[in-house]
C-alpha atoms as a PDB file:
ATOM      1  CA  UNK A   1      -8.123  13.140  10.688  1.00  0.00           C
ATOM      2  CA  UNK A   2      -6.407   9.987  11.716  1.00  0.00           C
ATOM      3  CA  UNK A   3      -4.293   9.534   8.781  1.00  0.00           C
ATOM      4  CA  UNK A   4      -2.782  13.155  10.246  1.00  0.00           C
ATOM      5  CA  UNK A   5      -1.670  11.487  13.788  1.00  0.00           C
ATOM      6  CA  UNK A   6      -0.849   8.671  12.018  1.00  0.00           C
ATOM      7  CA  UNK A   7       1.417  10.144   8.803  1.00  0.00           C
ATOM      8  CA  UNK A   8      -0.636   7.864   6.571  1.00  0.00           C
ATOM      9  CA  UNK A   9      -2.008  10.365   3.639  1.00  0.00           C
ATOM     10  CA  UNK A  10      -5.206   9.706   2.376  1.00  0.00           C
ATOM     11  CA  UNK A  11      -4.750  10.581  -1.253  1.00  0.00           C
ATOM     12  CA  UNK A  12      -2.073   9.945  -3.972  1.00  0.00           C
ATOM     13  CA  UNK A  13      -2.180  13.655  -4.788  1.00  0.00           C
ATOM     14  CA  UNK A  14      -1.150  15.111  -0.739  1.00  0.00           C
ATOM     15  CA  UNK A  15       1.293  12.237  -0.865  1.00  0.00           C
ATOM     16  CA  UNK A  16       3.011  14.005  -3.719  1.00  0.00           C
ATOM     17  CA  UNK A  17       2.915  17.010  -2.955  1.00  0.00           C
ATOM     18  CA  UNK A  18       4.269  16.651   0.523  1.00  0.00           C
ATOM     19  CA  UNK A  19       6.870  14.227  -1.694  1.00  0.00           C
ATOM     20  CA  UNK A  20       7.779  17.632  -3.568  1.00  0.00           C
ATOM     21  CA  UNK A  21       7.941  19.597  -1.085  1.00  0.00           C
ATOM     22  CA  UNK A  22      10.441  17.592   1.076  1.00  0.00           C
ATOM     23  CA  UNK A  23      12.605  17.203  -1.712  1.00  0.00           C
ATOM     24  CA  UNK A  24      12.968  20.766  -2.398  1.00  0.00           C
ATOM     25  CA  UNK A  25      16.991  22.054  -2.723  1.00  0.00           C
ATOM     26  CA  UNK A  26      18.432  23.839  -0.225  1.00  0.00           C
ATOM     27  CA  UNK A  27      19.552  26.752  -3.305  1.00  0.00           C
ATOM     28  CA  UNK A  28      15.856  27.891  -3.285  1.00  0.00           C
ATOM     29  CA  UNK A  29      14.965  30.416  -0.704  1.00  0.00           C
ATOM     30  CA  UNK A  30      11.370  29.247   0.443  1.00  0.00           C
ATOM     31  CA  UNK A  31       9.699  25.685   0.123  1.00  0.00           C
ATOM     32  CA  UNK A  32       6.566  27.788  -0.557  1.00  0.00           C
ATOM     33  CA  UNK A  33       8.348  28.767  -3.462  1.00  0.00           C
ATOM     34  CA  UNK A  34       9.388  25.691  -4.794  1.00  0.00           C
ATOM     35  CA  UNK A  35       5.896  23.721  -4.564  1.00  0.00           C
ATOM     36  CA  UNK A  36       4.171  27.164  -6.902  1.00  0.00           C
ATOM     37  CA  UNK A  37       6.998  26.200  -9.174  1.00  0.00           C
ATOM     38  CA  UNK A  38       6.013  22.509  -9.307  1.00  0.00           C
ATOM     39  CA  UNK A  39       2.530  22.952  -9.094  1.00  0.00           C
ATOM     40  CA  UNK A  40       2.948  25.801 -11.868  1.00  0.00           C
ATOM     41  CA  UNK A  41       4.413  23.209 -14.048  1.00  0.00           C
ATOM     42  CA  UNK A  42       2.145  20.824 -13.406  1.00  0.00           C
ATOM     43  CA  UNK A  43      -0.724  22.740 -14.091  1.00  0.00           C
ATOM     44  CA  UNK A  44       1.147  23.055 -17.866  1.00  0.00           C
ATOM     45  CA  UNK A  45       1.509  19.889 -18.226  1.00  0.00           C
ATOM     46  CA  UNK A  46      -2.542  18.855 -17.236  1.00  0.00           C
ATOM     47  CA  UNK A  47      -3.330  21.987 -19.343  1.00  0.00           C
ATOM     48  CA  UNK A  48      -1.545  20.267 -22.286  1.00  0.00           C
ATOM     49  CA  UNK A  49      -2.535  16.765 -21.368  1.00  0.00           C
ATOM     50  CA  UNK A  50      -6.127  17.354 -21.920  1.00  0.00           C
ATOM     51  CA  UNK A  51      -5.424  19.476 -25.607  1.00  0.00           C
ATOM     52  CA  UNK A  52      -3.309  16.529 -26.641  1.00  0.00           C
ATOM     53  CA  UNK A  53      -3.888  13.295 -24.634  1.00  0.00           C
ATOM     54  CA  UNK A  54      -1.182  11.758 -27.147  1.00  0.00           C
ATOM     55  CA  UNK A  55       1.443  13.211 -25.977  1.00  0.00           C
ATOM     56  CA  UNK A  56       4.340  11.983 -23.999  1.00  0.00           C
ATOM     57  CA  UNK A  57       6.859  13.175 -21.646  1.00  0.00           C
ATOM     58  CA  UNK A  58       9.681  13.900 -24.400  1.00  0.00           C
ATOM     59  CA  UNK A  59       6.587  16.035 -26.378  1.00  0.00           C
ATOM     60  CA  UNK A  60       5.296  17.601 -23.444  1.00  0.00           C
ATOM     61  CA  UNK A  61       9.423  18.476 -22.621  1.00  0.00           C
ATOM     62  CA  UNK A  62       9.929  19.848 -25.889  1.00  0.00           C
ATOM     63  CA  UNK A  63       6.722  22.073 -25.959  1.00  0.00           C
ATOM     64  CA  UNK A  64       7.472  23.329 -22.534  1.00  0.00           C
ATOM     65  CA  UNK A  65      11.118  24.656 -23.886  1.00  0.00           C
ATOM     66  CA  UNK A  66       9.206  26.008 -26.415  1.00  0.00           C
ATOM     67  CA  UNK A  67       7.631  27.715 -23.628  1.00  0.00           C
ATOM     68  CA  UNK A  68      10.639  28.869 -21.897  1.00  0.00           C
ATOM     69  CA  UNK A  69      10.760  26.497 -19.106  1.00  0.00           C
ATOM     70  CA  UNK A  70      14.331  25.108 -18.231  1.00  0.00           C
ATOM     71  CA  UNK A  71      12.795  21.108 -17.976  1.00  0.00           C
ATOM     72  CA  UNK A  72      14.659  18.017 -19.176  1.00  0.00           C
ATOM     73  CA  UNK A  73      11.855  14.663 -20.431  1.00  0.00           C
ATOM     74  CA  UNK A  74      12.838  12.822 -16.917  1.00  0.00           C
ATOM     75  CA  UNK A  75      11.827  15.909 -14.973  1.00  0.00           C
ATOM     76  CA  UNK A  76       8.588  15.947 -16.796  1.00  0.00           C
ATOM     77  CA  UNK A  77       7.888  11.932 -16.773  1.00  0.00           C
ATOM     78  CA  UNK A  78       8.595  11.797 -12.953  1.00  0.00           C
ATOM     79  CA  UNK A  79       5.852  14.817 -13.374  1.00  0.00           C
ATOM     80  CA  UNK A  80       3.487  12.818 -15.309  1.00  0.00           C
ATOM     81  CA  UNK A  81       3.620   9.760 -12.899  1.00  0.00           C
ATOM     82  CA  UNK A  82       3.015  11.762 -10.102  1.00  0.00           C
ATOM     83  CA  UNK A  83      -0.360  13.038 -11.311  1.00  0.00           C
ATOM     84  CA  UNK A  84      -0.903   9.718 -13.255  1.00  0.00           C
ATOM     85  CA  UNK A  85      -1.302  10.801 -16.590  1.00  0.00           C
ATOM     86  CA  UNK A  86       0.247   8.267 -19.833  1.00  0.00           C
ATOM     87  CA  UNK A  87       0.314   8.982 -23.203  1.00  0.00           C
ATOM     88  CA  UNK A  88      -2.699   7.974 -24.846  1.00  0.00           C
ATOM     89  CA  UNK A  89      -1.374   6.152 -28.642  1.00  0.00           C
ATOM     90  CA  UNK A  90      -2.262   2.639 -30.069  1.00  0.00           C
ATOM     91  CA  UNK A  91       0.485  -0.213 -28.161  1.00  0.00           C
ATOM     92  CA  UNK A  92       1.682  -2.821 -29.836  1.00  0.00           C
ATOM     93  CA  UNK A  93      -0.334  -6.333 -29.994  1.00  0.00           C
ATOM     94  CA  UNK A  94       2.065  -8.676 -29.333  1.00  0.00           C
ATOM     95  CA  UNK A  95      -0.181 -11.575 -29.999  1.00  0.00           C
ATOM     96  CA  UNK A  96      -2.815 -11.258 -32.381  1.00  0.00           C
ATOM     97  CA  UNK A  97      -4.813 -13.988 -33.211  1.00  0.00           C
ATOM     98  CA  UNK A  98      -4.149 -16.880 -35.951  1.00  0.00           C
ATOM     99  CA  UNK A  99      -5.606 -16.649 -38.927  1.00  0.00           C
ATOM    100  CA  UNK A 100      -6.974 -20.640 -38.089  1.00  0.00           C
ATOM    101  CA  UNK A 101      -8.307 -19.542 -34.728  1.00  0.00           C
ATOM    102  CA  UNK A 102     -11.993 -19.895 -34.314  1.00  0.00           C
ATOM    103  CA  UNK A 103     -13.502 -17.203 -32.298  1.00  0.00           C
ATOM    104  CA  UNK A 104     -15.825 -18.264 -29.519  1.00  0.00           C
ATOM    105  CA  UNK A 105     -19.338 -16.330 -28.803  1.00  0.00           C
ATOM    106  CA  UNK A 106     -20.188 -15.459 -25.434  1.00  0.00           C
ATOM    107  CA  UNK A 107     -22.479 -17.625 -24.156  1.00  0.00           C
ATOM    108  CA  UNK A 108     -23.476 -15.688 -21.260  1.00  0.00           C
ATOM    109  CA  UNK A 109     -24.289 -12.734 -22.738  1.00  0.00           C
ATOM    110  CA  UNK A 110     -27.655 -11.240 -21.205  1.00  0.00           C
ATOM    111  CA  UNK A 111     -28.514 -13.792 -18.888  1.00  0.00           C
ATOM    112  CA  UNK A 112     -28.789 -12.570 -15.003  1.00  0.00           C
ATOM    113  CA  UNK A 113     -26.765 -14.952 -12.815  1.00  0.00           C
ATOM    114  CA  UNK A 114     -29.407 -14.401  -9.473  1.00  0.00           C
ATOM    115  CA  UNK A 115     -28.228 -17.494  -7.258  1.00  0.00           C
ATOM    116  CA  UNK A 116     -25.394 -19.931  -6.200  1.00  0.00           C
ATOM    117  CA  UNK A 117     -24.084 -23.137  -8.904  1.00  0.00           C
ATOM    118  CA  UNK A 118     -26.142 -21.167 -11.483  1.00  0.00           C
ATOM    119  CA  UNK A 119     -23.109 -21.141 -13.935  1.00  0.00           C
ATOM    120  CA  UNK A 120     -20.103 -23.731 -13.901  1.00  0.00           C
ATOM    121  CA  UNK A 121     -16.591 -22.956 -15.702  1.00  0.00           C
ATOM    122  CA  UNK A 122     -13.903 -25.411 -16.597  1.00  0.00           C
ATOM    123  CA  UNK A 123     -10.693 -25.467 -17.834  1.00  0.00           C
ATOM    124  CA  UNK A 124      -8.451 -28.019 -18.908  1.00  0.00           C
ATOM    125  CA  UNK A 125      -4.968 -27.482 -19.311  1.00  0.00           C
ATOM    126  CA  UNK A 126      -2.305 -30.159 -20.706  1.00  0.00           C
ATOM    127  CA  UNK A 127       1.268 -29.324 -18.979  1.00  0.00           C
ATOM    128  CA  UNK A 128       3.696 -31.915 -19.962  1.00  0.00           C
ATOM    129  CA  UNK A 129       5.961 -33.675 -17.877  1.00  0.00           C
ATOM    130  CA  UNK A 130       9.593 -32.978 -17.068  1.00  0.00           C
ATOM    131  CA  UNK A 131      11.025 -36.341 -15.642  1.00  0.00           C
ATOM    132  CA  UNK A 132      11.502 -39.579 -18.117  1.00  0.00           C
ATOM    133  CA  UNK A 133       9.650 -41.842 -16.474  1.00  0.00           C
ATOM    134  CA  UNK A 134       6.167 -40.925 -18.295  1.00  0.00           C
ATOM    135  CA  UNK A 135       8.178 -39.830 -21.945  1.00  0.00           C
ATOM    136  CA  UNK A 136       6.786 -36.774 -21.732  1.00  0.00           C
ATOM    137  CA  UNK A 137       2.918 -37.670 -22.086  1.00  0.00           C
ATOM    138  CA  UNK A 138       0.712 -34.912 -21.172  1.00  0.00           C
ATOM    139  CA  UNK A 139      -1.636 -34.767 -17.633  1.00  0.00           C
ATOM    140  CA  UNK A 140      -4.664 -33.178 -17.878  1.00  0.00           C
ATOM    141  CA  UNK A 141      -6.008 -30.670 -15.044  1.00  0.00           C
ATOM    142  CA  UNK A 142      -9.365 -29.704 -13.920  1.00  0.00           C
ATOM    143  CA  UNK A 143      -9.896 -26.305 -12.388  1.00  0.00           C
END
C-alpha cells in the first residue's frame, strides 16, 4: 500500500480512472456519476473492440451514434488510449526490400548459447566524411 502514501498508482488502469474522475465538469451533479458514464462507455467500446479489432476511433464514434451516445472520434480516441486498445489493419511498409537484395538465413537458429564468448557479432559500417581534407573517402567502424 505504499504507492497509496506515496500517490504513485500502481497500474495504468487506477491511473485513469482517478485521471477521469478529476477531470469531471462541474455541470454534472456527482463524480460517481460521471466515472459510470465513462466506464459505461468504455465498456462499449471494449465490447466492440473485441467483435471488430479493426476498428478505429472514427468507426467505433460512428457506431456509438448509431447507438445513441452523444460522442465526437477525439472523445472516443482519448478513450481508446486510455485502455490501450489500436486498431488492428495492415500499416504501410515503407521499405520493402529490393528486388536485388539477397536474403540472409539465420545462422543461429536452434543452437543453445549456454556460456560466455560463445557467439561473436560484427558490424561494419562505412560513414563518410564531412570535412575536405580526406575527399570524402569512407572510414570503416567496428562494433
Amino acid at each position: 500500500m505504499l504507492w497509496l502514501t506515496a500517490s504513485v498508482h500502481h497500474s495504468p488502469w487506477y491511473a485513469s480512472v482517478n485521471y477521469l474522475i478529476s477531470a469531471a465538469p462541474d455541470c454534472i451533479t456527482s463524480r460517481r456519476e460521471f466515472l459510470t458514464n465513462y466506464l459505461n462507455l468504455m465498456k462499449l467500446i471494449d465490447r466492440q473492440y473485441m467483435a471488430r479489432p479493426f476498428y478505429g476511433s472514427r468507426k467505433l464514434a460512428a457506431w456509438l451514434k448509431s447507438e445513441h451516445y452523444s460522442v465526437n472520434r477525439k472523445h472516443v480516441r482519448r478513450l481508446m488510449q486510455l485502455m490501450g486498445l489500436k486498431a488492428i489493419y495492415r500499416r504501410p511498409r515503407t521499405s520493402p526490400p529490393g528486388p536485388g537484395n539477397k536474403i540472409y538465413p539465420y545462422l543461429l537458429n536452434g543452437i543453445q548459447i549456454t556460456r560466455p564468448n560463445q557467439v561473436w557479432c560484427a558490424d561494419i559500417t562505412n560513414t563518410p566524411f564531412l570535412n575536405h581534407s580526406h575527399s570524402g573517402l569512407p572510414r570503416l567502424t567496428l562494433a
